[in-house]
C-alpha atoms as a PDB file:
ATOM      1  CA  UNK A   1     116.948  92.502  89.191  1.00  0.00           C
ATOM      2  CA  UNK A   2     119.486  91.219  91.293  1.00  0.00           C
ATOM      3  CA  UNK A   3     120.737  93.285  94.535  1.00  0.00           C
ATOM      4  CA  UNK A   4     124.227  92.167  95.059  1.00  0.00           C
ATOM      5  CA  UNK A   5     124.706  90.722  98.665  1.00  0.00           C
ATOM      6  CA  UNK A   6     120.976  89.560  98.474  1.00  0.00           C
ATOM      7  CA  UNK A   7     119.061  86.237  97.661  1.00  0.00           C
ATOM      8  CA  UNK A   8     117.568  87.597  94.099  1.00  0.00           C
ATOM      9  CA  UNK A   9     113.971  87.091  95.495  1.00  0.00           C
ATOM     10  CA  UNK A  10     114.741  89.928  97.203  1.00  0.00           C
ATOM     11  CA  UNK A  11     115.714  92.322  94.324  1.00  0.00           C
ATOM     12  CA  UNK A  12     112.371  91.586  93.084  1.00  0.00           C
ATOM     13  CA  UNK A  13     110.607  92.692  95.724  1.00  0.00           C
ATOM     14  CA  UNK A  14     112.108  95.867  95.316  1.00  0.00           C
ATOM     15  CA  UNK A  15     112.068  96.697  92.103  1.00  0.00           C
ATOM     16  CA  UNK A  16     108.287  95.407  91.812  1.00  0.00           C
ATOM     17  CA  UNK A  17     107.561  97.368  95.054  1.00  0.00           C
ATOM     18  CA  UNK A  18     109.213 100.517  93.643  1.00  0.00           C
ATOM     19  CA  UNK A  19     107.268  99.791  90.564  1.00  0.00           C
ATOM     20  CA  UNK A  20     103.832  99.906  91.979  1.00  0.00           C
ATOM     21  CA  UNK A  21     104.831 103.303  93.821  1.00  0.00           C
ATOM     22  CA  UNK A  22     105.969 101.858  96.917  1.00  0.00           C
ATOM     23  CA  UNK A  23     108.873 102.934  99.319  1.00  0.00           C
ATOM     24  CA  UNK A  24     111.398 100.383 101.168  1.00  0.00           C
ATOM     25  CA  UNK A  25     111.901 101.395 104.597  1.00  0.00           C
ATOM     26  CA  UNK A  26     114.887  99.426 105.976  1.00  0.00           C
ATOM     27  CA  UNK A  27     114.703  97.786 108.998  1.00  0.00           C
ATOM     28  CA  UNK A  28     117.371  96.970 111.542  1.00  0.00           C
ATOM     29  CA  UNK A  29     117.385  92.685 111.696  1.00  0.00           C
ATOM     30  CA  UNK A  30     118.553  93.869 115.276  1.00  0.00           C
ATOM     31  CA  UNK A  31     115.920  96.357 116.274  1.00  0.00           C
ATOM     32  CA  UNK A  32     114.081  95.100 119.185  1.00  0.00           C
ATOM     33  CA  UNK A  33     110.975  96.531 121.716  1.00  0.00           C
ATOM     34  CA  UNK A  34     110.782 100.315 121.436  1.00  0.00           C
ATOM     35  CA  UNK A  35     113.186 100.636 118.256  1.00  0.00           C
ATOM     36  CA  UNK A  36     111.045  98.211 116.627  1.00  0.00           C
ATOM     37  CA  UNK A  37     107.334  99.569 117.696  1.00  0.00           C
ATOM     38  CA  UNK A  38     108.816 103.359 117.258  1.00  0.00           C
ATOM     39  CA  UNK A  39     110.442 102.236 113.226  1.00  0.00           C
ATOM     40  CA  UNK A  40     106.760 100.426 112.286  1.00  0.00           C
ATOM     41  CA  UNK A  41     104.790 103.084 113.960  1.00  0.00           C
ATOM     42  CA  UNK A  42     106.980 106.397 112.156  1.00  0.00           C
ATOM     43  CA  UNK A  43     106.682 104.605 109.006  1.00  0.00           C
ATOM     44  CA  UNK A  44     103.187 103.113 108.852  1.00  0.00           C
ATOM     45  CA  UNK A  45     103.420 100.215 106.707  1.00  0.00           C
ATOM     46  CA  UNK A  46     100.941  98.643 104.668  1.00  0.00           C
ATOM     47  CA  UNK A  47     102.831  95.472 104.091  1.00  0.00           C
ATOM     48  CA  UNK A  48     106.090  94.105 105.443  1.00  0.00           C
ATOM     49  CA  UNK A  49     108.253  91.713 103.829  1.00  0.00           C
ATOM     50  CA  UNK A  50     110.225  89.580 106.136  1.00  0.00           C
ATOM     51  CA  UNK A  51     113.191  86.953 106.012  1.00  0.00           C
ATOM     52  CA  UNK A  52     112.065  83.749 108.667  1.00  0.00           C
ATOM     53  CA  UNK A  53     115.706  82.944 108.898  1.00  0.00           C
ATOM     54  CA  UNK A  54     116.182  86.327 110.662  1.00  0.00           C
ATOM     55  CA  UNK A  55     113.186  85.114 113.510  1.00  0.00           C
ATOM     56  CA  UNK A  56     113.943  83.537 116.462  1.00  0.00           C
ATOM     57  CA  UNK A  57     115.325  80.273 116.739  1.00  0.00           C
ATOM     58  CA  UNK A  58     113.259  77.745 118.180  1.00  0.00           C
END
């Protein structure tokens, strides 16, 4: 599956994840501190699936 706008590594994650009875919960590549703790403490995920090129630089 390919998501347009998205690397198609990424539409694979979500349609496998929706598969196996998972839910996407979007995150913010902005969200920072208490908008951060406050999404991944609401949502209580079991896994996360993240882009390095979205980390800080070094």
């Amino acid at each position: 599956m390919t998501v347009p706008g998205y690397p198609s590594t990424v539409g694979r994650v979500l349609e496998r994840s929706a598969r196996a009875g998972l839910v996407h919960v979007p995150v913010n590549f902005n969200a920072r501190g208490e908008e951060l703790e406050y999404l991944l403490t609401q949502s209580e995920p079991a896994a996360a699936f993240v882009d390095p090129a979205l980390g800080p630089s070094t």
